[in-house]
PDB file of N, CA and C in Angstrom:
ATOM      1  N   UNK A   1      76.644  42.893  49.467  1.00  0.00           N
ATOM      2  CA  UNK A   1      75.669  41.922  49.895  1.00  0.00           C
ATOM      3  C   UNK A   1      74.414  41.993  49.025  1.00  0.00           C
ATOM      4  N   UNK A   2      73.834  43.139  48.513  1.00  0.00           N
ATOM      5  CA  UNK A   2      72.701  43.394  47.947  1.00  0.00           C
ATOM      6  C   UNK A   2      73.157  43.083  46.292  1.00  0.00           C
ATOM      7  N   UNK A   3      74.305  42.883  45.835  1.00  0.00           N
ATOM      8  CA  UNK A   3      74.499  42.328  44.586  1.00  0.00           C
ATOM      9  C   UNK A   3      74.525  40.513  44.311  1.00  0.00           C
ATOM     10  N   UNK A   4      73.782  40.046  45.863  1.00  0.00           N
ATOM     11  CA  UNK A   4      74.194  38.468  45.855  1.00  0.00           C
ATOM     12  C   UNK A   4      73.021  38.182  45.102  1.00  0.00           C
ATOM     13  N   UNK A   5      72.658  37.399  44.035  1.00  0.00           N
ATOM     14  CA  UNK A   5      71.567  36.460  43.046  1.00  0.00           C
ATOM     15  C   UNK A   5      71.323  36.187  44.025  1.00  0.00           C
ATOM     16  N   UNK A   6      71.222  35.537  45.049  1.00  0.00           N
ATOM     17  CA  UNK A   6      70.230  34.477  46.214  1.00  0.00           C
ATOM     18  C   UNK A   6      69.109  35.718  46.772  1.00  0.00           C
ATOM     19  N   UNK A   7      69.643  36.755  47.434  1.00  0.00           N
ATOM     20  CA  UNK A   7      68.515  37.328  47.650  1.00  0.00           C
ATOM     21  C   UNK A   7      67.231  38.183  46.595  1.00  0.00           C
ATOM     22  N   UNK A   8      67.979  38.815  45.005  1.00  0.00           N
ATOM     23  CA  UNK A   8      67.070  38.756  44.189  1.00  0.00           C
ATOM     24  C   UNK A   8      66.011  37.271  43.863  1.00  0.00           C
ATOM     25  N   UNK A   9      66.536  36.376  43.784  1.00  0.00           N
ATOM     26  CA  UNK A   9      65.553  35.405  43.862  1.00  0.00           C
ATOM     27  C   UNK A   9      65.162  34.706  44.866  1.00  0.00           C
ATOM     28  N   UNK A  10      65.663  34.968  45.992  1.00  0.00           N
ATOM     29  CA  UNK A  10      64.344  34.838  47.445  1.00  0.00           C
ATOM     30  C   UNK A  10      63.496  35.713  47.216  1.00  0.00           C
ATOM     31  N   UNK A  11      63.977  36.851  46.992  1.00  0.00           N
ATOM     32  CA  UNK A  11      62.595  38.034  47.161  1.00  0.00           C
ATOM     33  C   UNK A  11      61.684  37.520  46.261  1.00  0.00           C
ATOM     34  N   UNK A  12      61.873  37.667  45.169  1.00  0.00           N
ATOM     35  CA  UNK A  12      61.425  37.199  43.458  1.00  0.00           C
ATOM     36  C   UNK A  12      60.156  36.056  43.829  1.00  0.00           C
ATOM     37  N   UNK A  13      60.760  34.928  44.523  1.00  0.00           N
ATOM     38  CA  UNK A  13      59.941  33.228  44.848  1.00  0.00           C
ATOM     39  C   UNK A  13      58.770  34.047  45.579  1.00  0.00           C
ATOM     40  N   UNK A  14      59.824  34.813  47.136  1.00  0.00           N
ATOM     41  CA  UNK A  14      58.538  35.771  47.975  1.00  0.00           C
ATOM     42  C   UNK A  14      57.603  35.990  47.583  1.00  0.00           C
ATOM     43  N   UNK A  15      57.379  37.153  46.541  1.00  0.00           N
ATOM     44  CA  UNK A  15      56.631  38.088  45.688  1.00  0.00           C
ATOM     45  C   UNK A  15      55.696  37.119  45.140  1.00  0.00           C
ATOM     46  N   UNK A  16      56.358  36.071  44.415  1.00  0.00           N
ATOM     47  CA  UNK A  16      55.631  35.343  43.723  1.00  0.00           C
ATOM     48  C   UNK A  16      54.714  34.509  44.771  1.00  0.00           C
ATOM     49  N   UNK A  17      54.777  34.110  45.501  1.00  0.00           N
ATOM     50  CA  UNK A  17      54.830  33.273  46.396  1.00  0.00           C
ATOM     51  C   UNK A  17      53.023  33.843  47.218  1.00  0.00           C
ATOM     52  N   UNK A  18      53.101  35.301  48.135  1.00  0.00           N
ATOM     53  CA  UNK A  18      52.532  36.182  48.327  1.00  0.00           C
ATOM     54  C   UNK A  18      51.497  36.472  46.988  1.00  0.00           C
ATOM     55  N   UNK A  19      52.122  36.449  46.236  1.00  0.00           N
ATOM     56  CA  UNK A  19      50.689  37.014  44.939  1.00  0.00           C
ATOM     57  C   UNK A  19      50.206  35.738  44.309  1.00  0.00           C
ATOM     58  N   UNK A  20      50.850  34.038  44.546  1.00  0.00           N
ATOM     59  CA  UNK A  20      49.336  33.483  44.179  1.00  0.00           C
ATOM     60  C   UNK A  20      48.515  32.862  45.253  1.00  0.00           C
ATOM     61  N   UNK A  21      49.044  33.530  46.574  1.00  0.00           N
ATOM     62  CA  UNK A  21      47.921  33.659  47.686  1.00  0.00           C
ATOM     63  C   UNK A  21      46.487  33.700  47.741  1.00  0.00           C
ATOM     64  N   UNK A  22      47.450  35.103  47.048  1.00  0.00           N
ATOM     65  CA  UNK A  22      46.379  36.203  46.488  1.00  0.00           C
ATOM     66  C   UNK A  22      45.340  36.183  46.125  1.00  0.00           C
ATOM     67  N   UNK A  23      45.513  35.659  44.681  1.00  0.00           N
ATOM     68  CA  UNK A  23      45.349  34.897  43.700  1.00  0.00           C
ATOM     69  C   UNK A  23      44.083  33.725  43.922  1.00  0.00           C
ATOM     70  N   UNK A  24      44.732  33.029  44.406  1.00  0.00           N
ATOM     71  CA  UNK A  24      43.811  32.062  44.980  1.00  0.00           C
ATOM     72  C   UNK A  24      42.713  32.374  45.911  1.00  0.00           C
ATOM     73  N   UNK A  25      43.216  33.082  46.878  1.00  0.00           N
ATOM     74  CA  UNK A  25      42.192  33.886  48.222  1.00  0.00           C
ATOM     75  C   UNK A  25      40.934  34.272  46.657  1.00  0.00           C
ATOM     76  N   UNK A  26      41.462  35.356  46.282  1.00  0.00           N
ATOM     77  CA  UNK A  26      40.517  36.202  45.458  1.00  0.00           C
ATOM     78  C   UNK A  26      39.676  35.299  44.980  1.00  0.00           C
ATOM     79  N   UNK A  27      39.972  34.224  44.140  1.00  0.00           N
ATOM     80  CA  UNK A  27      39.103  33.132  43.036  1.00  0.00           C
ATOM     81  C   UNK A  27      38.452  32.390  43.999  1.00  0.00           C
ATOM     82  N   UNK A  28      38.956  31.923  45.193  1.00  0.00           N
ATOM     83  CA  UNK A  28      37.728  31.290  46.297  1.00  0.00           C
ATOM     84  C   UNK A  28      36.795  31.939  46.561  1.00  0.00           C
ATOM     85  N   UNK A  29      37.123  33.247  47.092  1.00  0.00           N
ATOM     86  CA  UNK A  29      35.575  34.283  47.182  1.00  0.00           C
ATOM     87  C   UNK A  29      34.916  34.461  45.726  1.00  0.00           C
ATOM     88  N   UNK A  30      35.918  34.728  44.448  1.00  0.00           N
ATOM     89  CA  UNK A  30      34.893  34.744  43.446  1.00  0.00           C
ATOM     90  C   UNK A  30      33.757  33.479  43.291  1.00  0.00           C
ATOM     91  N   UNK A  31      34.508  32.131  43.510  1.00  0.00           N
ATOM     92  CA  UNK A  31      33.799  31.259  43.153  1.00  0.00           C
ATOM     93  C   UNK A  31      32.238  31.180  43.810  1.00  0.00           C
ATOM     94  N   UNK A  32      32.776  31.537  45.884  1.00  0.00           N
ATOM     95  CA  UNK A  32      31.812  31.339  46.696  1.00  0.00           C
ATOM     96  C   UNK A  32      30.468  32.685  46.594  1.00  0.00           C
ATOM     97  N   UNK A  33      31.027  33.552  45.617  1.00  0.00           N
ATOM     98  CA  UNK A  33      29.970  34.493  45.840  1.00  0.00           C
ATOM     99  C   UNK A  33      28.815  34.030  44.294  1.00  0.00           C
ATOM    100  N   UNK A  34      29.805  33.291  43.422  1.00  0.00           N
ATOM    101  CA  UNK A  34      28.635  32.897  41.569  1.00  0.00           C
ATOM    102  C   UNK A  34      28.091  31.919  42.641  1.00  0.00           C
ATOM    103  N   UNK A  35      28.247  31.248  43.526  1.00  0.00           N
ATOM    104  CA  UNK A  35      27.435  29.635  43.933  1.00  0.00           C
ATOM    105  C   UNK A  35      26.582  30.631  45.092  1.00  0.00           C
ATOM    106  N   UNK A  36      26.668  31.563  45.886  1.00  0.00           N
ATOM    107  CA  UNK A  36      25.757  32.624  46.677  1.00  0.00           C
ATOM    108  C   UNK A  36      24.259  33.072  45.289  1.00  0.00           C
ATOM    109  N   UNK A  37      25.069  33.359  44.711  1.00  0.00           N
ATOM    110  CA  UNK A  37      24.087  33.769  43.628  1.00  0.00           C
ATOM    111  C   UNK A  37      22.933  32.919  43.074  1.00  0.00           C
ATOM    112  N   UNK A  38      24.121  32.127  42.570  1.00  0.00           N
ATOM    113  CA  UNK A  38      23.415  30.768  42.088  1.00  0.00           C
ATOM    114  C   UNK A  38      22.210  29.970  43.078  1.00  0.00           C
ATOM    115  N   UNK A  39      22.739  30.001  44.103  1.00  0.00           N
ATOM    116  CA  UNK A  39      21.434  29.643  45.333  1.00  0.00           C
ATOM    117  C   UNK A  39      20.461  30.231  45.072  1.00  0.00           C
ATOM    118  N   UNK A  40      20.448  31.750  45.340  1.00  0.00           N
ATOM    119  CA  UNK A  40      19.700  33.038  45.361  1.00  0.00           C
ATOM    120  C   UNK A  40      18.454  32.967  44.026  1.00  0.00           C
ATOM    121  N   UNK A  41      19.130  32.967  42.825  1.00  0.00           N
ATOM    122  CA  UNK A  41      18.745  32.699  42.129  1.00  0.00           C
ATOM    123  C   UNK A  41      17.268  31.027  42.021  1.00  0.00           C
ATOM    124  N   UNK A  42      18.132  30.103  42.236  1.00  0.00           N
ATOM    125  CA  UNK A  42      17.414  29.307  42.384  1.00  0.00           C
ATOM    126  C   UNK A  42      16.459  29.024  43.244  1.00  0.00           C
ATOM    127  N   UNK A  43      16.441  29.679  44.722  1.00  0.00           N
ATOM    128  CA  UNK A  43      15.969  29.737  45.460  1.00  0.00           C
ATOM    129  C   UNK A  43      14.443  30.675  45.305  1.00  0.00           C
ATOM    130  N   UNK A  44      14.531  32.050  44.242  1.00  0.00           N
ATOM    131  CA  UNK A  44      13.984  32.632  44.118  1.00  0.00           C
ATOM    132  C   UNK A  44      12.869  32.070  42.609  1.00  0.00           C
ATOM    133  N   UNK A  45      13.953  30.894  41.905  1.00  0.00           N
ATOM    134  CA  UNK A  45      12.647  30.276  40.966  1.00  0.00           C
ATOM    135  C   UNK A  45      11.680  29.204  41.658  1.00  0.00           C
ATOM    136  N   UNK A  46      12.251  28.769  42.609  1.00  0.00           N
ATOM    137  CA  UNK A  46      11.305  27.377  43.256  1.00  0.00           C
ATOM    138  C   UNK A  46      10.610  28.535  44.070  1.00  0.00           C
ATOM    139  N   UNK A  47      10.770  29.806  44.667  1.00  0.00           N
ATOM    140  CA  UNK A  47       9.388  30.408  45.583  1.00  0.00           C
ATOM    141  C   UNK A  47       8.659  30.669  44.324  1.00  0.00           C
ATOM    142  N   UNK A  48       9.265  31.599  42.799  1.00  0.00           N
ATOM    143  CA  UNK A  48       8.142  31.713  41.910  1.00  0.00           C
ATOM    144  C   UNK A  48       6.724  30.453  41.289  1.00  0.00           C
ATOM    145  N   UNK A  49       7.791  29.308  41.278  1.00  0.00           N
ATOM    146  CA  UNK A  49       6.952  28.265  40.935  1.00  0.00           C
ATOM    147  C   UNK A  49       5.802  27.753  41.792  1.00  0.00           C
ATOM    148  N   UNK A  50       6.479  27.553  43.256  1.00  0.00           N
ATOM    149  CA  UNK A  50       5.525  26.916  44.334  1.00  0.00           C
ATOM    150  C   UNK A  50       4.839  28.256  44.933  1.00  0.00           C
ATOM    151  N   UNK A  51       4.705  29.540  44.539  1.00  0.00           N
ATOM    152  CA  UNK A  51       3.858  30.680  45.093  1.00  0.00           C
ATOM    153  C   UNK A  51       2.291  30.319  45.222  1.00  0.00           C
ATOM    154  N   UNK A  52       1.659  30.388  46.316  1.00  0.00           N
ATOM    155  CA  UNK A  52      -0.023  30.392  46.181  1.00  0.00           C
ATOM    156  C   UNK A  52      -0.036  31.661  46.148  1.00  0.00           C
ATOM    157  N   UNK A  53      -1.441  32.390  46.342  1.00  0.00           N
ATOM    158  CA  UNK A  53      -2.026  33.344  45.363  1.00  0.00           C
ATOM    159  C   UNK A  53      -1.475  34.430  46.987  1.00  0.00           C
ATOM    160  N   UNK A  54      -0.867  35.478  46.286  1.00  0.00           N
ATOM    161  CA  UNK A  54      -0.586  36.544  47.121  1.00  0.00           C
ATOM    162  C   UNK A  54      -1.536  37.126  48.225  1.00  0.00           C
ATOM    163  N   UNK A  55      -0.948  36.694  49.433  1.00  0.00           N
ATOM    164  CA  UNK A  55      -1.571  37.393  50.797  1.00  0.00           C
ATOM    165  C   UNK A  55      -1.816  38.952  50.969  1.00  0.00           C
ATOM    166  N   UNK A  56      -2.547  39.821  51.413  1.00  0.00           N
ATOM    167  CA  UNK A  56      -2.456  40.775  51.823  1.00  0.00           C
ATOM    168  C   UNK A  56      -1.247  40.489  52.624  1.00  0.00           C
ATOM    169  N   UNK A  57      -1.001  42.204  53.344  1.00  0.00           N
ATOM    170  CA  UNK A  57       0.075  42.282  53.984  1.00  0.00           C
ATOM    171  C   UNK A  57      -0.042  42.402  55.591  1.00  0.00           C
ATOM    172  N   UNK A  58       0.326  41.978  56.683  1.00  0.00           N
ATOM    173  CA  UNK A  58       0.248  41.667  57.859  1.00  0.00           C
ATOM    174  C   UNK A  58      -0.509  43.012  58.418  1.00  0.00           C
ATOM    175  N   UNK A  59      -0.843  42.607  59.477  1.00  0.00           N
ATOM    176  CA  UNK A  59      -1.619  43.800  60.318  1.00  0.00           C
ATOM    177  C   UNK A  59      -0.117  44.696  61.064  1.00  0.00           C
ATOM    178  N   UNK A  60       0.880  43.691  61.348  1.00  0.00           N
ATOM    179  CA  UNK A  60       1.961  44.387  61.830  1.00  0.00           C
ATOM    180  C   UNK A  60       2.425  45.760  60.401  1.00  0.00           C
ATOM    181  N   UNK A  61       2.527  44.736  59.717  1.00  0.00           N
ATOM    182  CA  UNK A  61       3.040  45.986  57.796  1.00  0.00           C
ATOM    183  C   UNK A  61       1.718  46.961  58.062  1.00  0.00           C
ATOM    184  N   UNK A  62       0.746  46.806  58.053  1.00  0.00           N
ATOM    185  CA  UNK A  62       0.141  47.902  57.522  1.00  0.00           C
ATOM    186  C   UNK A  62       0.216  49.007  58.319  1.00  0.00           C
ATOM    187  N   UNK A  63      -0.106  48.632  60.033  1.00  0.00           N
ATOM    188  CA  UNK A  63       0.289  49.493  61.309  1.00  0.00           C
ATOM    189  C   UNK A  63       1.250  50.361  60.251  1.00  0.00           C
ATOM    190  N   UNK A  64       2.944  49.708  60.418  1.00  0.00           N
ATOM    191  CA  UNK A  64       3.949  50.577  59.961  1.00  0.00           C
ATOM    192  C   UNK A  64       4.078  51.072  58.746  1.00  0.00           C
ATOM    193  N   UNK A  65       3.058  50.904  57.820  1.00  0.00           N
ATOM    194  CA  UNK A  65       3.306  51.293  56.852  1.00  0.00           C
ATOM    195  C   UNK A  65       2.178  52.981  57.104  1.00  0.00           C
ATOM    196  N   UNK A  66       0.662  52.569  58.016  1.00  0.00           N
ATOM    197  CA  UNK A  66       0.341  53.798  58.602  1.00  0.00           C
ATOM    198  C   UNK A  66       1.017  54.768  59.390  1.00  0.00           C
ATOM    199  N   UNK A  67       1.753  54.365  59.993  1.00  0.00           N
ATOM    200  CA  UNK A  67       2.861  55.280  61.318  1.00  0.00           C
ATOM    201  C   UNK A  67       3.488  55.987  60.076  1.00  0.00           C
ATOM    202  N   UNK A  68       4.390  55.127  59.004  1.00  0.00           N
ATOM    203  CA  UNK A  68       5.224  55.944  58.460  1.00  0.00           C
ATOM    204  C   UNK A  68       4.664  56.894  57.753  1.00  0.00           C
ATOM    205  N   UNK A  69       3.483  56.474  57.125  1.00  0.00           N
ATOM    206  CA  UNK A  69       2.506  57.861  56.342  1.00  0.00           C
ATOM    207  C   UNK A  69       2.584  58.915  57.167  1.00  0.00           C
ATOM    208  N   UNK A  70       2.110  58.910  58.380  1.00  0.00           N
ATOM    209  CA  UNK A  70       1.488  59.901  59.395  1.00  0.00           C
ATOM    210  C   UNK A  70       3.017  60.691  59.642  1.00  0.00           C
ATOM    211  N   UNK A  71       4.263  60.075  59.732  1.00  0.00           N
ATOM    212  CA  UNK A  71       5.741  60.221  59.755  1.00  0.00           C
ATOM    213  C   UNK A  71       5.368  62.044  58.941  1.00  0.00           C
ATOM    214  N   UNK A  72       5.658  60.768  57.584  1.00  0.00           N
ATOM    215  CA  UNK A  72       5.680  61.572  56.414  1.00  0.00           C
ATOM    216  C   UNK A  72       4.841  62.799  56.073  1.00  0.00           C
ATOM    217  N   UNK A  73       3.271  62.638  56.685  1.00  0.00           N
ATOM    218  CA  UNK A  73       2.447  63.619  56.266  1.00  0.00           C
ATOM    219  C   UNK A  73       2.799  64.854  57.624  1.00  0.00           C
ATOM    220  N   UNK A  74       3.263  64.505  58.632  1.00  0.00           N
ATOM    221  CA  UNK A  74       3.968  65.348  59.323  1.00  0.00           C
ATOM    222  C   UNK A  74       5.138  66.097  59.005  1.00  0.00           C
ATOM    223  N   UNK A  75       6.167  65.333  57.880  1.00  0.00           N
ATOM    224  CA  UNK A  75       7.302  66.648  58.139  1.00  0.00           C
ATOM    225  C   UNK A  75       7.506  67.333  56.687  1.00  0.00           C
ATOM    226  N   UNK A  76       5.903  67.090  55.956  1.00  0.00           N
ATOM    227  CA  UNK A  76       5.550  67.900  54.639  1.00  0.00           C
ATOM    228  C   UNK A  76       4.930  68.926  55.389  1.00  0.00           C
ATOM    229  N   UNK A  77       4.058  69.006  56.835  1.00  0.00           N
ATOM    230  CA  UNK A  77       3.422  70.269  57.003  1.00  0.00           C
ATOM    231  C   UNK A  77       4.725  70.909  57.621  1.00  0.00           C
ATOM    232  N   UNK A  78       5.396  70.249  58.348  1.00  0.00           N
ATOM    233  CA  UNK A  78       6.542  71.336  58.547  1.00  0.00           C
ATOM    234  C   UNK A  78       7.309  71.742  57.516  1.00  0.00           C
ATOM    235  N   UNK A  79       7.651  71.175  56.631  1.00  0.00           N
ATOM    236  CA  UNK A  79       8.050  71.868  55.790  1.00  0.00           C
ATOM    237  C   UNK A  79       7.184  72.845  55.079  1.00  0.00           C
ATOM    238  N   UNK A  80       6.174  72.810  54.784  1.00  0.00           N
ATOM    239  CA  UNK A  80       5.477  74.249  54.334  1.00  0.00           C
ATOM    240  C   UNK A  80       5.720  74.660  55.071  1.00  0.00           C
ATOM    241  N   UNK A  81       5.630  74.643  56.736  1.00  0.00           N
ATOM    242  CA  UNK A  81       5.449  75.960  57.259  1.00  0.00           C
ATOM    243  C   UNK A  81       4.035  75.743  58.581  1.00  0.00           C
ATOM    244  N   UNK A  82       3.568  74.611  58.395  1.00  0.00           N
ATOM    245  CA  UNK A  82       2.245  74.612  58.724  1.00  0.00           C
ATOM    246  C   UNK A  82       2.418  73.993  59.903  1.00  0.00           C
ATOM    247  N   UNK A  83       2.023  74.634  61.467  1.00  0.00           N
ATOM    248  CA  UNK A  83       1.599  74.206  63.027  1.00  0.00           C
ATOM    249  C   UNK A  83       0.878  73.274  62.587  1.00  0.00           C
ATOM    250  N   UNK A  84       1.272  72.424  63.307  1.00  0.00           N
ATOM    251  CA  UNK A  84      -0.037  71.132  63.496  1.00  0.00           C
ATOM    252  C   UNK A  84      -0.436  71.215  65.423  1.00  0.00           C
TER     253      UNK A  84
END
């Protein structure tokens, strides 16, 4: 039975069949991720162009950007060694 030509070339079409799925699957995500980019990209020259003059940073950012200092300047004294 396994010497019949019909099932080497069912499998064969299969195989083939299954890998330009594949094939295809793969090149749709390639395509959809250059046009992700491509947005990204463009998206990021129209904020450079239309930018007004840079804001300070929110009272919420600076809070967390203080907490995280205080974080940080805390687990340098523990690491020396140093009780707070």
């Amino acid at each position: 039975m396994m010497s019949d030509p019909n099932v080497y070339l069912t499998t064969a079409v299969a195989a083939l069949a299954g890998l330009a799925m594949l094939v295809f699957a793969a090149l749709n995500g390639w395509r959809g991720w250059l046009q992700l980019k491509q947005q990204q990209l463009r998206l990021e020259g129209d904020l450079h162009h239309h930018s007004v003059a840079p804001s300070g940073p929110s009272a919420s950012a600076r809070i967390e950007i203080a907490d995280l200092k205080e974080r940080i300047r805390k687990l340098e004294a523990i690491a020396s060694g140093v009780d707070l």
